[in-house]
Protein backbone atom coordinates (compact mmCIF):
# COMPACT_ATOMS: atom_id res chain seq x y z
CA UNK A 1 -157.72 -0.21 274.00
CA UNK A 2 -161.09 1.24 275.60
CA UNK A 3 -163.04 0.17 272.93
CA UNK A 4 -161.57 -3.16 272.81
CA UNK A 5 -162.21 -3.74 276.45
CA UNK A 6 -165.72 -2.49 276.29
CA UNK A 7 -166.30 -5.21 273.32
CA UNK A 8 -164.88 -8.14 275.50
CA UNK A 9 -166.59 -6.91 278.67
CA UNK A 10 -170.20 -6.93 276.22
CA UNK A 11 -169.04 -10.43 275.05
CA UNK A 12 -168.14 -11.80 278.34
CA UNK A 13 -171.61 -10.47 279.71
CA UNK A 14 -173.76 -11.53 276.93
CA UNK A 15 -172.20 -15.42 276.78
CA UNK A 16 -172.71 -15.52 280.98
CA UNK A 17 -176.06 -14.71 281.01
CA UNK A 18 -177.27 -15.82 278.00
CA UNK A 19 -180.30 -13.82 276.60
CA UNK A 20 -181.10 -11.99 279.76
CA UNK A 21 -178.41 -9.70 279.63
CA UNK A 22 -176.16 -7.34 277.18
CA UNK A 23 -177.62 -8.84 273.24
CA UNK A 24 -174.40 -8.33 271.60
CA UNK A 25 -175.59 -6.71 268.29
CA UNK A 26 -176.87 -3.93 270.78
CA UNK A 27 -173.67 -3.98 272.31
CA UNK A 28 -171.46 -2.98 269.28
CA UNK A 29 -173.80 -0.43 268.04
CA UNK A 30 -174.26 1.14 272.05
CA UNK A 31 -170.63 1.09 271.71
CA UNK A 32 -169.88 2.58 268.72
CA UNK A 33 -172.25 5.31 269.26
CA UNK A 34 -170.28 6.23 272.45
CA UNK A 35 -167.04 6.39 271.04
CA UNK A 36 -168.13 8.98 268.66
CA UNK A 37 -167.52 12.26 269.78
CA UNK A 38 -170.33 13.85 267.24
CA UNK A 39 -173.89 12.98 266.16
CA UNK A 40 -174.31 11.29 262.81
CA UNK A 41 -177.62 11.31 260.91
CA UNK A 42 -178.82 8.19 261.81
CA UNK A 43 -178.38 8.90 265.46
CA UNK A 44 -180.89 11.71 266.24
CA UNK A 45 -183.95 12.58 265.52
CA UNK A 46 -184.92 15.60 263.44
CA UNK A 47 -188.07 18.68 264.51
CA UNK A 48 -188.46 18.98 260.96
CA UNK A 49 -190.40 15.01 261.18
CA UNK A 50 -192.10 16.11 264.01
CA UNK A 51 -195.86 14.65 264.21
CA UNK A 52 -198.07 17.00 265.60
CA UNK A 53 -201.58 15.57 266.67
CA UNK A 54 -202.36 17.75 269.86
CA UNK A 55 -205.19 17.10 272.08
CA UNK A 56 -208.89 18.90 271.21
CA UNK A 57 -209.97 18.40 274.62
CA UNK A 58 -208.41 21.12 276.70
CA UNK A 59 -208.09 21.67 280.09
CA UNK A 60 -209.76 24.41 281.96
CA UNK A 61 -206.84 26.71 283.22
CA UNK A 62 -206.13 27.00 287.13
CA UNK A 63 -205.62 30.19 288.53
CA UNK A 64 -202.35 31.67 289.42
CA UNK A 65 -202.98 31.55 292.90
CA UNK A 66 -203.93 28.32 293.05
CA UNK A 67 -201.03 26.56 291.28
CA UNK A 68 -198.69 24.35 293.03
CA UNK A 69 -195.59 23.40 291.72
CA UNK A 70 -195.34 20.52 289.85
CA UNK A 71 -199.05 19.60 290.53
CA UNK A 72 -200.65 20.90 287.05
CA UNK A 73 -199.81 19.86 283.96
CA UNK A 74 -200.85 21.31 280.29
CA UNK A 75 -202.63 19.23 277.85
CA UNK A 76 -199.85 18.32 275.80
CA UNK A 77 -196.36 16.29 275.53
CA UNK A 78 -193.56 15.66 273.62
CA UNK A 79 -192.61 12.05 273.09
CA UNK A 80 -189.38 10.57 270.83
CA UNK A 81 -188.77 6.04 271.05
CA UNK A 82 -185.60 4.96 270.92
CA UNK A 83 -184.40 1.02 269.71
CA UNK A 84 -180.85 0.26 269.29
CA UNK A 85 -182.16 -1.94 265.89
CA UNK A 86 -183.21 1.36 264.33
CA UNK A 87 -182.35 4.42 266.17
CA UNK A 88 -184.49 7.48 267.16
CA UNK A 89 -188.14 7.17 265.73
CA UNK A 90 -190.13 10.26 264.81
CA UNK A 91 -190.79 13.25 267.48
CA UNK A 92 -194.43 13.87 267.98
CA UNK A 93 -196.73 16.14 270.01
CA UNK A 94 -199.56 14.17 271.94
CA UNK A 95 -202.08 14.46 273.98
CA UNK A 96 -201.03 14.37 278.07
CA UNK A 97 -201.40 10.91 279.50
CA UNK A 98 -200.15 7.76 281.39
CA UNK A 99 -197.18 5.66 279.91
CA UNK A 100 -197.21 2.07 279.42
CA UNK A 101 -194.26 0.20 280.26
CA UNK A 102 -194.17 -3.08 280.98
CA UNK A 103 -193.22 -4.12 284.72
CA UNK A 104 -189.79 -5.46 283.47
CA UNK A 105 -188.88 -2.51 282.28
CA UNK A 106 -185.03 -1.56 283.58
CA UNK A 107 -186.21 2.01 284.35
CA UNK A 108 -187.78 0.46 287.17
CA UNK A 109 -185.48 -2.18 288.34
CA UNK A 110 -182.07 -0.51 287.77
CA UNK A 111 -182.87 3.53 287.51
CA UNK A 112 -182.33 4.16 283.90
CA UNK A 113 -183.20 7.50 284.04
CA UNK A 114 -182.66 11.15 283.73
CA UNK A 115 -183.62 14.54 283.92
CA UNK A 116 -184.02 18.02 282.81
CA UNK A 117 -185.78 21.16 284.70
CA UNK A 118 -186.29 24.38 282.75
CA UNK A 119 -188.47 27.17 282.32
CA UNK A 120 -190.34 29.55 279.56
CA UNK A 121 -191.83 33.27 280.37
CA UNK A 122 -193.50 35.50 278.71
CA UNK A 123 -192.44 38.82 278.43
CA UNK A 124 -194.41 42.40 278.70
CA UNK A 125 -194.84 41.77 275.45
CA UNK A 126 -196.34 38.33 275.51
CA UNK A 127 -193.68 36.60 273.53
CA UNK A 128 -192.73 33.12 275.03
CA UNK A 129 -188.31 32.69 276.07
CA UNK A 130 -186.61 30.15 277.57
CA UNK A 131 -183.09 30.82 279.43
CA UNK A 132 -180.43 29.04 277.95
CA UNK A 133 -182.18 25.83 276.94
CA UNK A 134 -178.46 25.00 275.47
CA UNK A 135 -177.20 24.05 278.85
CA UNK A 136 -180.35 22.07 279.88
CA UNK A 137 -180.14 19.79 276.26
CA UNK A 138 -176.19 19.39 276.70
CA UNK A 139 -176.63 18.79 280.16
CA UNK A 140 -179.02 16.04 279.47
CA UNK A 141 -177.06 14.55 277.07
CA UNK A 142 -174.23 14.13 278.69
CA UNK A 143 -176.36 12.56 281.89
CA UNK A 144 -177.37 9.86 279.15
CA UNK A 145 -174.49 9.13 278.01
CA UNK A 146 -173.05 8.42 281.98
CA UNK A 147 -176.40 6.10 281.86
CA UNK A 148 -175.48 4.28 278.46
CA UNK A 149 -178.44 5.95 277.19
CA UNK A 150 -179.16 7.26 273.72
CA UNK A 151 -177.70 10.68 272.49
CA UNK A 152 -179.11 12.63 270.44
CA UNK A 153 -178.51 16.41 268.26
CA UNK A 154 -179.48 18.62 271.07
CA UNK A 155 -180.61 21.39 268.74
CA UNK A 156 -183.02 19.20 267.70
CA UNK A 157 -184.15 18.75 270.88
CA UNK A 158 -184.63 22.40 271.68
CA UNK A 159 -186.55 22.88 268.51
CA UNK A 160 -189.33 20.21 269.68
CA UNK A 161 -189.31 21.50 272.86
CA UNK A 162 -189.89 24.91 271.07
CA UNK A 163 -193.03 23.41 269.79
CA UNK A 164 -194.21 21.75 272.86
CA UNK A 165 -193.89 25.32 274.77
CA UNK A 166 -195.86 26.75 271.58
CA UNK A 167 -198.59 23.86 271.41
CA UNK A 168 -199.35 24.55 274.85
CA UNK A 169 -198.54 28.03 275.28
CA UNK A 170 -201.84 29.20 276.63
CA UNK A 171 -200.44 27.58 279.94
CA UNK A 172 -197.89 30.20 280.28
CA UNK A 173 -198.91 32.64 283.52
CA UNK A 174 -198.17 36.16 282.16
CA UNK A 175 -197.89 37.77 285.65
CA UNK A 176 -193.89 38.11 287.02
CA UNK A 177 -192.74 35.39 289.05
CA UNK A 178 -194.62 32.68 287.36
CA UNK A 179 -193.67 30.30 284.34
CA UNK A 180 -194.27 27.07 282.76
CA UNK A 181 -191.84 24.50 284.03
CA UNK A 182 -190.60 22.13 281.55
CA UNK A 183 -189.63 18.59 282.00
CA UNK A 184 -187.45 16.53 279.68
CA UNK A 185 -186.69 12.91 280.75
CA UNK A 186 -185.11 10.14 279.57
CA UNK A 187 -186.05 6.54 280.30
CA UNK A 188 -184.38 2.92 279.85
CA UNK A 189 -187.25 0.77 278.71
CA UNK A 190 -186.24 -3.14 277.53
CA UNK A 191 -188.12 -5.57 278.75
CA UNK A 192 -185.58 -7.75 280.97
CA UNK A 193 -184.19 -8.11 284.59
CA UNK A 194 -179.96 -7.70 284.03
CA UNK A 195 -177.34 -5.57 284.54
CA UNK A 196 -176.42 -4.07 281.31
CA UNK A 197 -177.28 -1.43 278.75
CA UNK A 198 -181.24 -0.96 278.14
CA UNK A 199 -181.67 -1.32 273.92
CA UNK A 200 -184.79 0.78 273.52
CA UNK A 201 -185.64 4.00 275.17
CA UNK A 202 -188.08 6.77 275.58
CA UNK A 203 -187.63 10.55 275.72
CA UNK A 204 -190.52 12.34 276.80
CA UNK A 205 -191.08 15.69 278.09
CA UNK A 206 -193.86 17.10 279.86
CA UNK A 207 -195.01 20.94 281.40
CA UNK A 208 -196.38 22.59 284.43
CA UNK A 209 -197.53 25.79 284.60
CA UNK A 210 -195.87 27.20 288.23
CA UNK A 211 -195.38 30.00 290.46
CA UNK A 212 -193.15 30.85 292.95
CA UNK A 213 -191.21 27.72 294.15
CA UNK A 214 -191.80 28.78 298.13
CA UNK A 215 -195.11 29.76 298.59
CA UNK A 216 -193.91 32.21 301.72
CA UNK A 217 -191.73 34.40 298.96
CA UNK A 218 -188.30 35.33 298.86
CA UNK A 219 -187.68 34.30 302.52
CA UNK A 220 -184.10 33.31 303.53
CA UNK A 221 -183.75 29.70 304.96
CA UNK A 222 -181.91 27.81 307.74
CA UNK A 223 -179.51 24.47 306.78
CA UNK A 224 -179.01 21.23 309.16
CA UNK A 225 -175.25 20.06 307.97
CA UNK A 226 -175.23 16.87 307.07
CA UNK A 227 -172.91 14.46 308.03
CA UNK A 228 -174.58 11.10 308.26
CA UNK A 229 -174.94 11.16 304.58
CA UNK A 230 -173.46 11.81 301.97
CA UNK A 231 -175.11 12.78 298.34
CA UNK A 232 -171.83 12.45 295.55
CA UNK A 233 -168.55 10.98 295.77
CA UNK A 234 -165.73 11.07 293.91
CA UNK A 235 -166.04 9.14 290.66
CA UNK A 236 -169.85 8.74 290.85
CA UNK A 237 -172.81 10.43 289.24
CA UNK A 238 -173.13 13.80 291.55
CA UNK A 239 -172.13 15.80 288.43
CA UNK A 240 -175.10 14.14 286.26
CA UNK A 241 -178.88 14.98 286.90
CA UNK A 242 -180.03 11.19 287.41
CA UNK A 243 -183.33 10.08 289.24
CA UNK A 244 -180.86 7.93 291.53
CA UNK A 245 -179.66 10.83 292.83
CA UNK A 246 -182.52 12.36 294.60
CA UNK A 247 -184.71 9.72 295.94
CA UNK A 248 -182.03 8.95 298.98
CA UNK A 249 -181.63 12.95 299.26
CA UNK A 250 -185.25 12.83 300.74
CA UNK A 251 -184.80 11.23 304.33
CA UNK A 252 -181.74 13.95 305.48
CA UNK A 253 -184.61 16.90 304.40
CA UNK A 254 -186.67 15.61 306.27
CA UNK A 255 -185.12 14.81 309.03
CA UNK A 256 -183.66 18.49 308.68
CA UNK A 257 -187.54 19.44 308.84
CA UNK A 258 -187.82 17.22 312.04
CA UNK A 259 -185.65 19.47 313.63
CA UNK A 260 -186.90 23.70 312.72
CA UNK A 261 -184.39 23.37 309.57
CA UNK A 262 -186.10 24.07 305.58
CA UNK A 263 -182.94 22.44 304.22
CA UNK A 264 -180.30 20.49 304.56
CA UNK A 265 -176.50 21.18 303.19
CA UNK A 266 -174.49 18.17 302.21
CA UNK A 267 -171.10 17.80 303.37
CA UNK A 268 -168.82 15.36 302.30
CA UNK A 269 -164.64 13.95 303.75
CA UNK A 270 -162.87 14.34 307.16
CA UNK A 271 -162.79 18.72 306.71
CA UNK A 272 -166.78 18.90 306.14
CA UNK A 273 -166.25 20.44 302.97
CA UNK A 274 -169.81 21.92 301.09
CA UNK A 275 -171.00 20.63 298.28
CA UNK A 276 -174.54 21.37 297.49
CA UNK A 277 -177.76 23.06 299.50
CA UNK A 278 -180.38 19.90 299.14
CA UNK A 279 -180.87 19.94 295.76
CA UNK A 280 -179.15 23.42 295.12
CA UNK A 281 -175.88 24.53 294.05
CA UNK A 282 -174.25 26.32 297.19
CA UNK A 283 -172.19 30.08 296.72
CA UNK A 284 -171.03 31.41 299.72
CA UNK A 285 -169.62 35.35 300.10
CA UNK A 286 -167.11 36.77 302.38
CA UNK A 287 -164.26 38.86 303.01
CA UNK A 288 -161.51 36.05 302.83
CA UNK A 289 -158.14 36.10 305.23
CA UNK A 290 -156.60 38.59 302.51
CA UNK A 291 -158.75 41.32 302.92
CA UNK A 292 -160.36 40.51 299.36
CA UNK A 293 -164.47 40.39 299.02
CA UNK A 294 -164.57 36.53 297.64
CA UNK A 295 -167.88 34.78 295.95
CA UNK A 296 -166.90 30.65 296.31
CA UNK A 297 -169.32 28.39 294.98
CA UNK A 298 -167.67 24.37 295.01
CA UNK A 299 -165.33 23.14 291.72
CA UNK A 300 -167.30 20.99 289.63
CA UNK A 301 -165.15 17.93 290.78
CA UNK A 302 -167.27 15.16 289.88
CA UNK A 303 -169.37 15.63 292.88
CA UNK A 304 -171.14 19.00 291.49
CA UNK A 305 -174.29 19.24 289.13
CA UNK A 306 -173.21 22.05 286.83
CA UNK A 307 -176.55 23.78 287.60
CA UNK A 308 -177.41 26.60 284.87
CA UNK A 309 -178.54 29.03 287.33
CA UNK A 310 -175.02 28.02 289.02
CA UNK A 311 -173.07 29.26 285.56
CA UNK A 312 -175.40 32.25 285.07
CA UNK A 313 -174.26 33.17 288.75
CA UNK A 314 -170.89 33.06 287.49
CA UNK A 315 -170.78 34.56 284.38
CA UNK A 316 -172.53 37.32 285.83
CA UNK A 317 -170.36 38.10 288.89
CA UNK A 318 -166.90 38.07 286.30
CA UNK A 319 -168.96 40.58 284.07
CA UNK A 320 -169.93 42.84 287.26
CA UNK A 321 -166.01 42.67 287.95
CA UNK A 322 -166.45 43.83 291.50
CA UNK A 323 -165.12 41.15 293.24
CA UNK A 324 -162.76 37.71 293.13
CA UNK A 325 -164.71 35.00 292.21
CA UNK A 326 -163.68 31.20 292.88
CA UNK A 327 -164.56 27.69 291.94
CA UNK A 328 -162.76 26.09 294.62
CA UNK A 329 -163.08 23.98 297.94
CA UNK A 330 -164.48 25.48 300.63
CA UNK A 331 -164.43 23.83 304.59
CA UNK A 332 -167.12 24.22 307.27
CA UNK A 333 -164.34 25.79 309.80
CA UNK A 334 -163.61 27.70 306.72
CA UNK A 335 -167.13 29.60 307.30
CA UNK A 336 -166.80 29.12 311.33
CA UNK A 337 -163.88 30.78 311.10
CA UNK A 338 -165.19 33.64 309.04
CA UNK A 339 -168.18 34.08 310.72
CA UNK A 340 -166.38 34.16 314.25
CA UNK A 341 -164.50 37.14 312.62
CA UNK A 342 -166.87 38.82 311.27
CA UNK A 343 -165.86 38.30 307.38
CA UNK A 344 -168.66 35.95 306.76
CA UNK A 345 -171.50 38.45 304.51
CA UNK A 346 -174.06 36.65 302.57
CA UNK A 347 -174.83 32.59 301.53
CA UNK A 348 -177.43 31.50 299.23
CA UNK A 349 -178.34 28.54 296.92
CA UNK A 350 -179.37 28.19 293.61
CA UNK A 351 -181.18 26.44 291.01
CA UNK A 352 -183.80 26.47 288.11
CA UNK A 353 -187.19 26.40 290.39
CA UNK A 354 -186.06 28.47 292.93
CA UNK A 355 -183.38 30.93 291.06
CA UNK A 356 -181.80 32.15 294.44
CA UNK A 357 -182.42 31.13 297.78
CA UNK A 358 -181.32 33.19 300.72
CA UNK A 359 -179.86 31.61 303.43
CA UNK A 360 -179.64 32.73 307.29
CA UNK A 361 -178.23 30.31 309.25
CA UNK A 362 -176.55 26.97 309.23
CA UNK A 363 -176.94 24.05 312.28
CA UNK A 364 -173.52 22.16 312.71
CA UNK A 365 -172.84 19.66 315.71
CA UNK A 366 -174.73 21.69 317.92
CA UNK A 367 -173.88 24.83 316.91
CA UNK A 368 -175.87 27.54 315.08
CA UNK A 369 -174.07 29.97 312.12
CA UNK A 370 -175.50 32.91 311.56
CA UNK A 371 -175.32 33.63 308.38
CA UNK A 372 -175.83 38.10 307.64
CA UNK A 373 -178.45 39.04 305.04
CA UNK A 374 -178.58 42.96 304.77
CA UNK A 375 -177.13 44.99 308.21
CA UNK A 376 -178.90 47.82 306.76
CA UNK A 377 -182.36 46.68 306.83
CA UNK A 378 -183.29 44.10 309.43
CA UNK A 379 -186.53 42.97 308.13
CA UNK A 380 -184.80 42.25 304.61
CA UNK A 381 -184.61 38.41 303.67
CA UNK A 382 -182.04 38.56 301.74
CA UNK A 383 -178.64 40.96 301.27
CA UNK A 384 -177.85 43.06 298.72
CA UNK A 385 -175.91 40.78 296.85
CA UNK A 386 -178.40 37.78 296.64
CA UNK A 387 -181.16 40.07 295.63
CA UNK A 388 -178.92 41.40 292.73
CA UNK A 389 -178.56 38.37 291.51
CA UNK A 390 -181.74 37.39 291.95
CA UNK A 391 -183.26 40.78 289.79
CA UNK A 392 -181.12 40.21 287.00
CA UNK A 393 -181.75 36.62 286.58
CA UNK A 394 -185.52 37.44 286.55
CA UNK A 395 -185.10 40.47 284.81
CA UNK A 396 -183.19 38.18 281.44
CA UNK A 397 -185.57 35.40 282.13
CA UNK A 398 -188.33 37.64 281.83
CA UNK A 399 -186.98 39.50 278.84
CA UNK A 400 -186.33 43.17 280.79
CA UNK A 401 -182.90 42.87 280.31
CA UNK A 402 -182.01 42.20 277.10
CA UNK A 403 -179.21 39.32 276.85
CA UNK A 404 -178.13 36.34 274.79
CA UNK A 405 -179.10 34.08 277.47
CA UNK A 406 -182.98 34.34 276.86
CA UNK A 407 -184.63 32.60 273.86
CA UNK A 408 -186.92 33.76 271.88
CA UNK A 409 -189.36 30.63 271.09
């Protein structure tokens, strides 16, 4: 019955509009393609037809000191075309350089677009890893699909990327703390002003090298609660990593900043429930009304990017064993309350650029939380907990700790 509906919704579309909408022939295929719950052959592209032609004038390197995230890039990129007519085209490795799209394109007019943010290390040993480039490629995937985007074998995808990280691997700061930032993207790129699903597309992914994403260190953070805005809803695309989701995330920072806050934590229905830490995923650790020590971090409800960093928290608090941990909801009087009692311990936020961020206090309706970091060391910036996360991440990331997590490229 779906895929019936789908088929008259394309036909109704394409007959009301004419030409400048859904073409129908794209329509059936887009639609076909959905329904399947694998990748054929003819749907993905394949590393093994990958073109290589790299560029032979390189970049002079920039000093580890002097990088800034997400302001150098390496000389090379990956780039893949998509056209519903004939599917994925061949992968190749190119020089670094501008697209050209034309100004019609629906990436522009209707935010056909999404996202991926990872990282690859070297290790003491100067071999190159990435950390669980699975999750970033199924992630990805499944953000394209809520976009009526193309799909595509995601092992394939990691092999490329595998070649991209190797093509430009002098770029890869050996010293601890720093990385090479990689960014895969997806874009909607037919040439016409409508509503409806975009029948060619580009995937393209390009590097940075990167240090450090807060130049002042491992510092812990105050949040302004939000409650003017609101970032996901049920039923909409919080739990996808979409370029439509961060642009209106921008004006609450700042006005956050405006006000002595770093961040801002978004807060969403009538009992101010948390949902993320700007563009974090939020944990928060206490001793909850039953005496137990409790890590909560928000359900993936719809509302909730399934951040890898967020898993890898996970996963590594149920090995540890130590203590309950919860996906569930979790209220603003929920930390009031535990904070006024003295059961509130330790709050930080993660994600791929900044791993773990410590955080020390929270503004809501004119009130300030204090949030504990370590009672046993006042100038720490972050309790015991956080940090312990925060080592072991690094330590897999970095290949210290051996674990099926990191990836040998």
């Amino acid at each position: 019955m779906l895929l019936k509906r789908l088929f008259t919704q394309a036909h109704t579309l394409s007959k009301t509009t004419a030409a400048s909408l859904v073409r129908p022939a794209y329509a059936s295929i887009h639609i076909q393609q959905r329904a399947s719950s694998t990748t054929s052959e003819s749907d993905t592209f394949h590393a093994s037809k990958l073109i290589k032609n790299p560029s032979t004038k390189l970049k002079e390197l920039v000093p580890n000191q002097e990088l800034i995230f997400g302001h150098t890039f390496t000389d090379n990129m990956l780039m893949i075309e998509w056209e519903a007519k004939n599917g994925w085209g061949k992968p190749a490795i190119k020089p670094y350089g501008k697209l050209s799209l034309d100004p019609s394109a629906v990436v522009f007019h209707y935010s056909f677009e999404c996202f991926e943010g990872m990282k690859a290390y070297k290790d003491k040993k100067g071999r190159v890893r990435l950390f669980r480039p699975d999750l970033n490629m199924n992630r990805l995937r499944r953000s394209s699909e809520r976009l009526t985007l193309p799909t595509f074998d995601t092992n394939e995808l990691i092999e490329c990327i595998k070649e991209l990280v190797r093509a430009d691997e002098r770029w890869i700061p050996s010293e601890r703390g720093y990385s090479l930032y990689i960014r895969p993207t997806m874009i909607g790129t037919s040439e016409f002003l409508g509503v409806g699903p975009s029948d060619r597309a580009m995937l393209f992914a390009i590097c940075c090298p990167v240090g450090p994403y807060y130049k002042t260190g491992f510092k812990a953070v105050s949040l302004q609660a939000t409650v003017d805005k609101i970032r996901a809803w049920p039923g909409g695309t919080g739990d996808a990593k979409i370029g439509g989701n961060y642009a209106p995330g921008i004006l609450p920072q700042i006005n956050a900043m405006k006000k002595g806050f770093q961040q801002n934590l978004w807060l969403f229905g009538k009992d101010n429930e948390l949902t993320e830490v700007g563009t974090m995923n939020c944990f928060v650790f206490l001793e909850n009304e039953h005496g137990e020590k409790e890590l909560v971090t928000p359900p993936l409800n719809g509302m909730i990017l399934p951040g890898v960093t967020r898993d890898s928290i996970l996963g590594l608090a149920r090995e540890w064993n130590e203590f309950k941990v919860s996906e569930r909801k979790i209220t603003m009087s929920e930390i009031i309350k535990a904070e006024q009692d003295g059961r509130l311990i330790e709050m930080f936020g993660t994600g791929t650029a900044c791993v773990v961020s410590p955080i020390k206090m929270i503004g809501f309706e004119g009130r300030e939380i204090k949030v504990p970091l370590d009672p046993k060391d006042p100038n720490t910036q972050a309790g015991p907990l956080t940090k312990r996360f925060n080592d072991t991440l690094l330590g897999i990331q970095y290949g210290d700790i051996e674990h099926p997590w990191s990836v040998l490229v």
